[in-house]
PDB file of N, CA and C in Angstrom:
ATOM      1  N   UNK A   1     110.343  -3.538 -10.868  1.00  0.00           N
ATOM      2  CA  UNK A   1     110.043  -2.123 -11.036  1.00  0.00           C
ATOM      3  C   UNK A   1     109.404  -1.611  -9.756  1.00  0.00           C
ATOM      4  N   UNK A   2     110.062  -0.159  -9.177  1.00  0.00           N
ATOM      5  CA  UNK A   2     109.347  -0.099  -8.153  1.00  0.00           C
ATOM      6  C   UNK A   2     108.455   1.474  -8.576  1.00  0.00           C
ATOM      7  N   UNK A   3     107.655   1.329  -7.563  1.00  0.00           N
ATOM      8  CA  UNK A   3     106.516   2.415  -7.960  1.00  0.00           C
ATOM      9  C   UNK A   3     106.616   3.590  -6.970  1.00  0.00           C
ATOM     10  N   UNK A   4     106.678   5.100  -7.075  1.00  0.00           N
ATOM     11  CA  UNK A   4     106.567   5.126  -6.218  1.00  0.00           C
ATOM     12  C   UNK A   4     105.575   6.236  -6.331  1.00  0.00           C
ATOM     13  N   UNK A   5     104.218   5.717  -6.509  1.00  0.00           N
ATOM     14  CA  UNK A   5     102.956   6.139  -6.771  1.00  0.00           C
ATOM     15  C   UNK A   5     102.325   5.434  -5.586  1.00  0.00           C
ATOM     16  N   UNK A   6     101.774   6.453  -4.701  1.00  0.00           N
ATOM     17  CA  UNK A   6     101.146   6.015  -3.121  1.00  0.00           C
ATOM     18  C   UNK A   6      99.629   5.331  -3.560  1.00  0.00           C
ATOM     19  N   UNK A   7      99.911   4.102  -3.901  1.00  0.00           N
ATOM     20  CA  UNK A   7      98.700   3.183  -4.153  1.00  0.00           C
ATOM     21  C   UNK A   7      97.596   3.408  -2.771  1.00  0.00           C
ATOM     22  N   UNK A   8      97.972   3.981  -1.338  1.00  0.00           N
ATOM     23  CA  UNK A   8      96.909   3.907  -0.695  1.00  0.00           C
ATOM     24  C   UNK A   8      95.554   4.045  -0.784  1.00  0.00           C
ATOM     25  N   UNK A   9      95.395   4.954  -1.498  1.00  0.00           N
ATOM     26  CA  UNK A   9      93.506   5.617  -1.920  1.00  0.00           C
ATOM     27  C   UNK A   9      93.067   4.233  -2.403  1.00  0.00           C
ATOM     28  N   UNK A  10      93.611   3.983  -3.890  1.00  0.00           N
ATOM     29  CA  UNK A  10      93.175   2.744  -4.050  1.00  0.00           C
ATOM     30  C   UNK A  10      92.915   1.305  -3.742  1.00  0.00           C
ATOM     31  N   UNK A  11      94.095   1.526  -2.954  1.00  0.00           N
ATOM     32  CA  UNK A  11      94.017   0.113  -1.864  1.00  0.00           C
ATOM     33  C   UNK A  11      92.762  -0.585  -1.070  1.00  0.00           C
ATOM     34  N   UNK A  12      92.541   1.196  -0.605  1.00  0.00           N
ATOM     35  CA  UNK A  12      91.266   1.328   0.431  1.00  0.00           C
ATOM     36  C   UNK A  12      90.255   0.953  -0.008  1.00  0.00           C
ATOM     37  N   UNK A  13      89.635   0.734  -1.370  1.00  0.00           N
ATOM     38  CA  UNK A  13      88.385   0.748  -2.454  1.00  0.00           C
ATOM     39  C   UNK A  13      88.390  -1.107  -1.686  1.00  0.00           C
ATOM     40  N   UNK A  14      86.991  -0.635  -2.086  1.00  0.00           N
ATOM     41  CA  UNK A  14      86.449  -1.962  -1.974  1.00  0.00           C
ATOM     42  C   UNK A  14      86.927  -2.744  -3.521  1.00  0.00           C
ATOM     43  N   UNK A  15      86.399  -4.603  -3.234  1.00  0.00           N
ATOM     44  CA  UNK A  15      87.276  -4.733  -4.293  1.00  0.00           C
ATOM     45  C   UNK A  15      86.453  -4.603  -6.151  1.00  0.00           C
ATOM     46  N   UNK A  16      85.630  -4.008  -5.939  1.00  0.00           N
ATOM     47  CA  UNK A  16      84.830  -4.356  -7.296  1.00  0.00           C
ATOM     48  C   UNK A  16      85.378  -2.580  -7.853  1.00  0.00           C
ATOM     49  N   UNK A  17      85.305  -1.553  -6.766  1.00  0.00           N
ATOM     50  CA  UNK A  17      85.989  -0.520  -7.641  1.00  0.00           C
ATOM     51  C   UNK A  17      87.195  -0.355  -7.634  1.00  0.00           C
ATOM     52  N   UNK A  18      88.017  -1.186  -7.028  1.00  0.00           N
ATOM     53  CA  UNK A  18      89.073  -1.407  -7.273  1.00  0.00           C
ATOM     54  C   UNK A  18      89.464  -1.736  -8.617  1.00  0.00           C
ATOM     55  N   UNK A  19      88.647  -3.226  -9.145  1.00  0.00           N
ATOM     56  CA  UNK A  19      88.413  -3.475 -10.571  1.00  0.00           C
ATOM     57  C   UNK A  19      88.180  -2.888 -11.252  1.00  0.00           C
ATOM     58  N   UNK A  20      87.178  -1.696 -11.041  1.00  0.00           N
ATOM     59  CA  UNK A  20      86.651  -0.988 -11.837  1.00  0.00           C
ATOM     60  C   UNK A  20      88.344   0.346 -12.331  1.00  0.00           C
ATOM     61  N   UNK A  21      89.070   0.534 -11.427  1.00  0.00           N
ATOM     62  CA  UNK A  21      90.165   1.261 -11.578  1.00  0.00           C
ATOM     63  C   UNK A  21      90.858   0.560 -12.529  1.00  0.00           C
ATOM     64  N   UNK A  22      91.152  -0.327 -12.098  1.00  0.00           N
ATOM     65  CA  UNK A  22      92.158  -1.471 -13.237  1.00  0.00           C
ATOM     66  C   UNK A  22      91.717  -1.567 -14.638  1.00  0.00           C
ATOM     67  N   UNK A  23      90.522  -1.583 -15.118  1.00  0.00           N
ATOM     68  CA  UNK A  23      89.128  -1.631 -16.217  1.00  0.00           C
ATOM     69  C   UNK A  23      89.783  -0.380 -17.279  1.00  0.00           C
ATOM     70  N   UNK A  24      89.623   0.438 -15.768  1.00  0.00           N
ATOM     71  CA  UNK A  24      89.576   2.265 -16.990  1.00  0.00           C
ATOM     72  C   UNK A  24      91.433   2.303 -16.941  1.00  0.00           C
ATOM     73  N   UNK A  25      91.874   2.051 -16.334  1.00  0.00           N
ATOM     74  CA  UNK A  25      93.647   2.002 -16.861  1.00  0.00           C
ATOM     75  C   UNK A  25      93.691   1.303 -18.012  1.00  0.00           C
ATOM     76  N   UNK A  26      93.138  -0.136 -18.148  1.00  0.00           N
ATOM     77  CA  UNK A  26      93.977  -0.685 -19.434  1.00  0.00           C
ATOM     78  C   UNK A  26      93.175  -0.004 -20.339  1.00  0.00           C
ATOM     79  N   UNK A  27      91.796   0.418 -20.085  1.00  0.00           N
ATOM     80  CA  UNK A  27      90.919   0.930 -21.610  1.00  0.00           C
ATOM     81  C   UNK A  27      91.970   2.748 -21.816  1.00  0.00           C
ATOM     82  N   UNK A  28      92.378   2.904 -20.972  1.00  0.00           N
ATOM     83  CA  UNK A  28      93.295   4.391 -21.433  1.00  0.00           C
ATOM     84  C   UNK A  28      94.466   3.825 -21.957  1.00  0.00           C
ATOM     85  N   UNK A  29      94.987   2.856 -21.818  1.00  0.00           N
ATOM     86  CA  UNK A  29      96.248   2.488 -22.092  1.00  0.00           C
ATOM     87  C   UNK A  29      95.904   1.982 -23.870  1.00  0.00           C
ATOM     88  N   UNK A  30      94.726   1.147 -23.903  1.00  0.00           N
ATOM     89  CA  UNK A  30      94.014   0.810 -25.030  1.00  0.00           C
ATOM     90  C   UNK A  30      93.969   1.811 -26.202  1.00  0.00           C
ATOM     91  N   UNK A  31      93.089   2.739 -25.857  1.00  0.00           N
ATOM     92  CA  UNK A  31      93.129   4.239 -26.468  1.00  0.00           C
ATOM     93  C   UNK A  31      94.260   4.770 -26.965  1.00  0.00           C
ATOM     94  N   UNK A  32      95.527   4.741 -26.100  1.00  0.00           N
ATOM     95  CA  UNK A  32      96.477   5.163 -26.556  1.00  0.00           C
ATOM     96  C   UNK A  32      97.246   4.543 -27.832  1.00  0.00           C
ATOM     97  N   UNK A  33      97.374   3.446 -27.598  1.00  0.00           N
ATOM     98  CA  UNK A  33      97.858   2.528 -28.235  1.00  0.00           C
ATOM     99  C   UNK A  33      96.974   1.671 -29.055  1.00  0.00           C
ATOM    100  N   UNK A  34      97.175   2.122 -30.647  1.00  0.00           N
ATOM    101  CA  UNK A  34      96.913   1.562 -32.077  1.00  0.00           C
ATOM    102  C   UNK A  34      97.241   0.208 -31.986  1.00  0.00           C
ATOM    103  N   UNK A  35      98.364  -0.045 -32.335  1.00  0.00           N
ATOM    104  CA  UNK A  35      99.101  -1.370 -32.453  1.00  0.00           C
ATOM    105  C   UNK A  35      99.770  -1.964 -31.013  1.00  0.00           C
ATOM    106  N   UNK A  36      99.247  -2.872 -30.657  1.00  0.00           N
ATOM    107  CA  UNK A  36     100.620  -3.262 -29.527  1.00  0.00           C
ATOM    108  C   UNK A  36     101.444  -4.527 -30.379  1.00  0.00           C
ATOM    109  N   UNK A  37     102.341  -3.986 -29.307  1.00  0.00           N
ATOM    110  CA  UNK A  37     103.548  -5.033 -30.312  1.00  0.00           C
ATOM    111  C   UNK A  37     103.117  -6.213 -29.151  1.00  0.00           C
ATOM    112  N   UNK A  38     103.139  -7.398 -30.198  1.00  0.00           N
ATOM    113  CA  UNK A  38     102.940  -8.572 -29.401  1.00  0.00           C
ATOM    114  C   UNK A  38     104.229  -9.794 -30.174  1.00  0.00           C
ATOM    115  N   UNK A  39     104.845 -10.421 -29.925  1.00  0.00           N
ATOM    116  CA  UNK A  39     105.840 -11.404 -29.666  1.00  0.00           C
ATOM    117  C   UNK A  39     105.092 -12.435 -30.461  1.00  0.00           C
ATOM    118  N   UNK A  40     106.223 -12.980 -31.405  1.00  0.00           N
ATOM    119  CA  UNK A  40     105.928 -14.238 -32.401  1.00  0.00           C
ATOM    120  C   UNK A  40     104.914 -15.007 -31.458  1.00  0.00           C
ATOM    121  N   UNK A  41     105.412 -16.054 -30.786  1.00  0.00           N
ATOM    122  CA  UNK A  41     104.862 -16.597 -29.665  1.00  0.00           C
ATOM    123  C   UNK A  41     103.671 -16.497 -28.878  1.00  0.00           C
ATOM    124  N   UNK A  42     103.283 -15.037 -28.571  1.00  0.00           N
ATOM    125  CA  UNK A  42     101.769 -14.382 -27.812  1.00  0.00           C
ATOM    126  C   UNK A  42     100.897 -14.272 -29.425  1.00  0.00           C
ATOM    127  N   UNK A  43     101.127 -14.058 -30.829  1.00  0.00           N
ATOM    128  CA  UNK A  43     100.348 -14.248 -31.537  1.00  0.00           C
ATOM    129  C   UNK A  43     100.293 -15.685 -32.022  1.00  0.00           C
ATOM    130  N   UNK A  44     100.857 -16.385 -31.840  1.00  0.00           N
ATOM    131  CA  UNK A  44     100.698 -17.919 -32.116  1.00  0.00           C
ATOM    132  C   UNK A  44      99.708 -18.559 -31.147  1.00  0.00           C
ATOM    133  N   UNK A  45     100.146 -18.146 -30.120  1.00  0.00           N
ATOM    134  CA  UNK A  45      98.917 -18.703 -28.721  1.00  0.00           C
ATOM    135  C   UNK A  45      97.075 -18.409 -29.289  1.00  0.00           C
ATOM    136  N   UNK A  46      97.698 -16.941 -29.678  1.00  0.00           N
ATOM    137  CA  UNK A  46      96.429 -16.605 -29.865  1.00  0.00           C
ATOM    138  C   UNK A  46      95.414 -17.162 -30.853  1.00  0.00           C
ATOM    139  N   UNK A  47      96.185 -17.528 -32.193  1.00  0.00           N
ATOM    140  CA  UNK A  47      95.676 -17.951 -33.221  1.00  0.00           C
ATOM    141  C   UNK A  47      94.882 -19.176 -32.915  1.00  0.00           C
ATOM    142  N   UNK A  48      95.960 -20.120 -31.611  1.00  0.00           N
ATOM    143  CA  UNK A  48      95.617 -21.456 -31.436  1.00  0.00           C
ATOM    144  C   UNK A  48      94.646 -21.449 -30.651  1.00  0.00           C
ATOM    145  N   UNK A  49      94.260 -20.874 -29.766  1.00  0.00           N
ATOM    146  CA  UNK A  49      93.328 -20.873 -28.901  1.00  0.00           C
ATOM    147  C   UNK A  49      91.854 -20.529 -30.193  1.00  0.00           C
ATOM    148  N   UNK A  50      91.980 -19.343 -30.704  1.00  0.00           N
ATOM    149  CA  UNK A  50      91.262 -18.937 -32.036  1.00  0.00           C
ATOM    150  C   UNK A  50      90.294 -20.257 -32.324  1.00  0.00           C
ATOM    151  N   UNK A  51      91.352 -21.074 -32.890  1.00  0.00           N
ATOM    152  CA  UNK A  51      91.552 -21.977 -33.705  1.00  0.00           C
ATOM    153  C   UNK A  51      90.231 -23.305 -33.075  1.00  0.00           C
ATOM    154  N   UNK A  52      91.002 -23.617 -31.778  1.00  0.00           N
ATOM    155  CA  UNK A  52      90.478 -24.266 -30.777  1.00  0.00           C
ATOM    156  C   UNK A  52      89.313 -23.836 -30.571  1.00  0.00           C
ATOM    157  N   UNK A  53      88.490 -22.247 -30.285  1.00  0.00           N
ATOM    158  CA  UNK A  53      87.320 -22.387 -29.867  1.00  0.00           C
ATOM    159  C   UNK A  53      86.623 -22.830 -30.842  1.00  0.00           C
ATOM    160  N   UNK A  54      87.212 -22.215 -32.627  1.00  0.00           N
ATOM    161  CA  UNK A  54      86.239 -22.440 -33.702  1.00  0.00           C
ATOM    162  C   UNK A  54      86.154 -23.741 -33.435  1.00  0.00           C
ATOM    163  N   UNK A  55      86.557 -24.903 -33.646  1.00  0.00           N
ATOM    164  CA  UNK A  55      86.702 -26.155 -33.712  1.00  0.00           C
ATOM    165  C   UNK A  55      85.958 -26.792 -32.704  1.00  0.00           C
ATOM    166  N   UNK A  56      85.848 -26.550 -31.501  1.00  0.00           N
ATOM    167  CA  UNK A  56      85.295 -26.976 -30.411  1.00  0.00           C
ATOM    168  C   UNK A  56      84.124 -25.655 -28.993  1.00  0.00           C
ATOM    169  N   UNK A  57      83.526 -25.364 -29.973  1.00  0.00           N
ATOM    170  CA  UNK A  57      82.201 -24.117 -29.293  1.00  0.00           C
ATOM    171  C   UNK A  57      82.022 -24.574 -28.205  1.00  0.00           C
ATOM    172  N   UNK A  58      81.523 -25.891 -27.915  1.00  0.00           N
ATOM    173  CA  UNK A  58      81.030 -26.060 -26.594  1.00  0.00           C
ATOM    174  C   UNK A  58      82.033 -26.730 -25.749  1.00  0.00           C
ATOM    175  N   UNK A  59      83.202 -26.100 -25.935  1.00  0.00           N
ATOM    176  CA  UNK A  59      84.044 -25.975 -24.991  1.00  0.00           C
ATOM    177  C   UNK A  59      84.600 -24.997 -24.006  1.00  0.00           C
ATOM    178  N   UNK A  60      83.809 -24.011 -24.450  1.00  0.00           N
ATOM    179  CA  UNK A  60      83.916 -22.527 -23.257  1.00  0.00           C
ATOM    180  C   UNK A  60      82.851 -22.847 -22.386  1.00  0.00           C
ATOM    181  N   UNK A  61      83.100 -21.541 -21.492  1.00  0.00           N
ATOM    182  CA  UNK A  61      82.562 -21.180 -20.553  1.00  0.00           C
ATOM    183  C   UNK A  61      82.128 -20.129 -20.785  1.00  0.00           C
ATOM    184  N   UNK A  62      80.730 -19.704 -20.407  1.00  0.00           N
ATOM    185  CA  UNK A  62      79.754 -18.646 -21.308  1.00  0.00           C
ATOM    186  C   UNK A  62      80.556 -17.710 -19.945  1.00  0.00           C
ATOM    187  N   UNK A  63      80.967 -16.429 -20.728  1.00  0.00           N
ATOM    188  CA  UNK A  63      81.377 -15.292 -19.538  1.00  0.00           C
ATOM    189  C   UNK A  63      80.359 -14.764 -18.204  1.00  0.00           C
ATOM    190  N   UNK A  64      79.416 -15.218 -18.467  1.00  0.00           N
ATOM    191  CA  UNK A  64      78.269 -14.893 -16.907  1.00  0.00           C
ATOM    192  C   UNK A  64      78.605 -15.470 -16.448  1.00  0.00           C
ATOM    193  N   UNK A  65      78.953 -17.082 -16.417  1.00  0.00           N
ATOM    194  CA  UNK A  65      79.281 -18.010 -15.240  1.00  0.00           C
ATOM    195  C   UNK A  65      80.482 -18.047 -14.927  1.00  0.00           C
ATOM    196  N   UNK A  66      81.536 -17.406 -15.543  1.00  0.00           N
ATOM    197  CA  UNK A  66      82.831 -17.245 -14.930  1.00  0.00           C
ATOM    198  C   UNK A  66      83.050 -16.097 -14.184  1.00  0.00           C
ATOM    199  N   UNK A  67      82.276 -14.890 -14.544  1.00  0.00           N
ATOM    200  CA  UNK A  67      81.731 -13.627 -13.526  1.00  0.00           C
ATOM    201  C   UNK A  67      81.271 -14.151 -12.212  1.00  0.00           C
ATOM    202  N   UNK A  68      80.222 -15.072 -12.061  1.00  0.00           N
ATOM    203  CA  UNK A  68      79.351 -15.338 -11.267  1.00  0.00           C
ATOM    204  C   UNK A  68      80.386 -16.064 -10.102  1.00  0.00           C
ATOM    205  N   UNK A  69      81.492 -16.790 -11.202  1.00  0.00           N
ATOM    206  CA  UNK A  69      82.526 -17.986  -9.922  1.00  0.00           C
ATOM    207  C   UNK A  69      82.974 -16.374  -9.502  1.00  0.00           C
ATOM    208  N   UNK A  70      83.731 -15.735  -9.727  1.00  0.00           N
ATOM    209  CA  UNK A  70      84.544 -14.827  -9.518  1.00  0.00           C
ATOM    210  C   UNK A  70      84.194 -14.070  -8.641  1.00  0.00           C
ATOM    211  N   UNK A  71      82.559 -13.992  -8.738  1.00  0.00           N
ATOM    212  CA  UNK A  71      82.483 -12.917  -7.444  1.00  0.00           C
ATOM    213  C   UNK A  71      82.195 -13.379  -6.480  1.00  0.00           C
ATOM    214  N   UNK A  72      82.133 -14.367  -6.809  1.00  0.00           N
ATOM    215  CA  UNK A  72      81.211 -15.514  -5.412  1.00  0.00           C
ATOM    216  C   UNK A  72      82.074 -15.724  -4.460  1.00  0.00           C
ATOM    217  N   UNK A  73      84.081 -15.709  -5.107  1.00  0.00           N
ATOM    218  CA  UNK A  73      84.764 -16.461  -4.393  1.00  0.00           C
ATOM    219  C   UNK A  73      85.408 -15.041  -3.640  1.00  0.00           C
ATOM    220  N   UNK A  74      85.130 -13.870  -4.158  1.00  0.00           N
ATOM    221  CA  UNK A  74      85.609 -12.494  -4.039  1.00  0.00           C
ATOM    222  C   UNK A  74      84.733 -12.015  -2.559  1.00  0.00           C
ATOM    223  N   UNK A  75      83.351 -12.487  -2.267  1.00  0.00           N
ATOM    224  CA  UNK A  75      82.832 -12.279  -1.744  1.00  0.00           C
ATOM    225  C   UNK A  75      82.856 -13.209  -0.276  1.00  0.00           C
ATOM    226  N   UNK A  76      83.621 -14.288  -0.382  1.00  0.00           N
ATOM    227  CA  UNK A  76      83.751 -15.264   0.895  1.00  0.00           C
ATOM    228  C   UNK A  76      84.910 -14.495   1.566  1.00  0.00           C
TER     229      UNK A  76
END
């Protein structure tokens, strides 16, 4: 698919409001959309993963410390 929406402005953003652009697109896209249609397959994943954290808690990664890798490596 080609775009031909002049991504420059945004380009230019540093990269955290850059993120922050990407953030408020999917939450408008969110808004719009009640139901998304999701594929036998993408709700099966989901269930299993579900499934998996109930079963095994201390097997995540608490979301601060995956923020924390993320910006750390964003920032080198």
């Amino acid at each position: 698919m080609t775009s031909t929406i002049d991504l420059s402005p945004i380009l230019d953003l540093p990269v955290q409001q850059r993120i922050d652009v990407v953030h408020a697109i999917l939450e408008s896209i969110a808004r719009e959309t009640a139901h998304p249609v999701l594929s036998e397959e993408f709700k099966q994943e989901l269930l299993r993963r579900r499934d998996d954290a109930l079963a095994n808690p201390g097997d995540g990664i608490p979301w601060e410390t995956v923020r924390a890798e993320l910006q750390a490596r964003l920032q080198k």
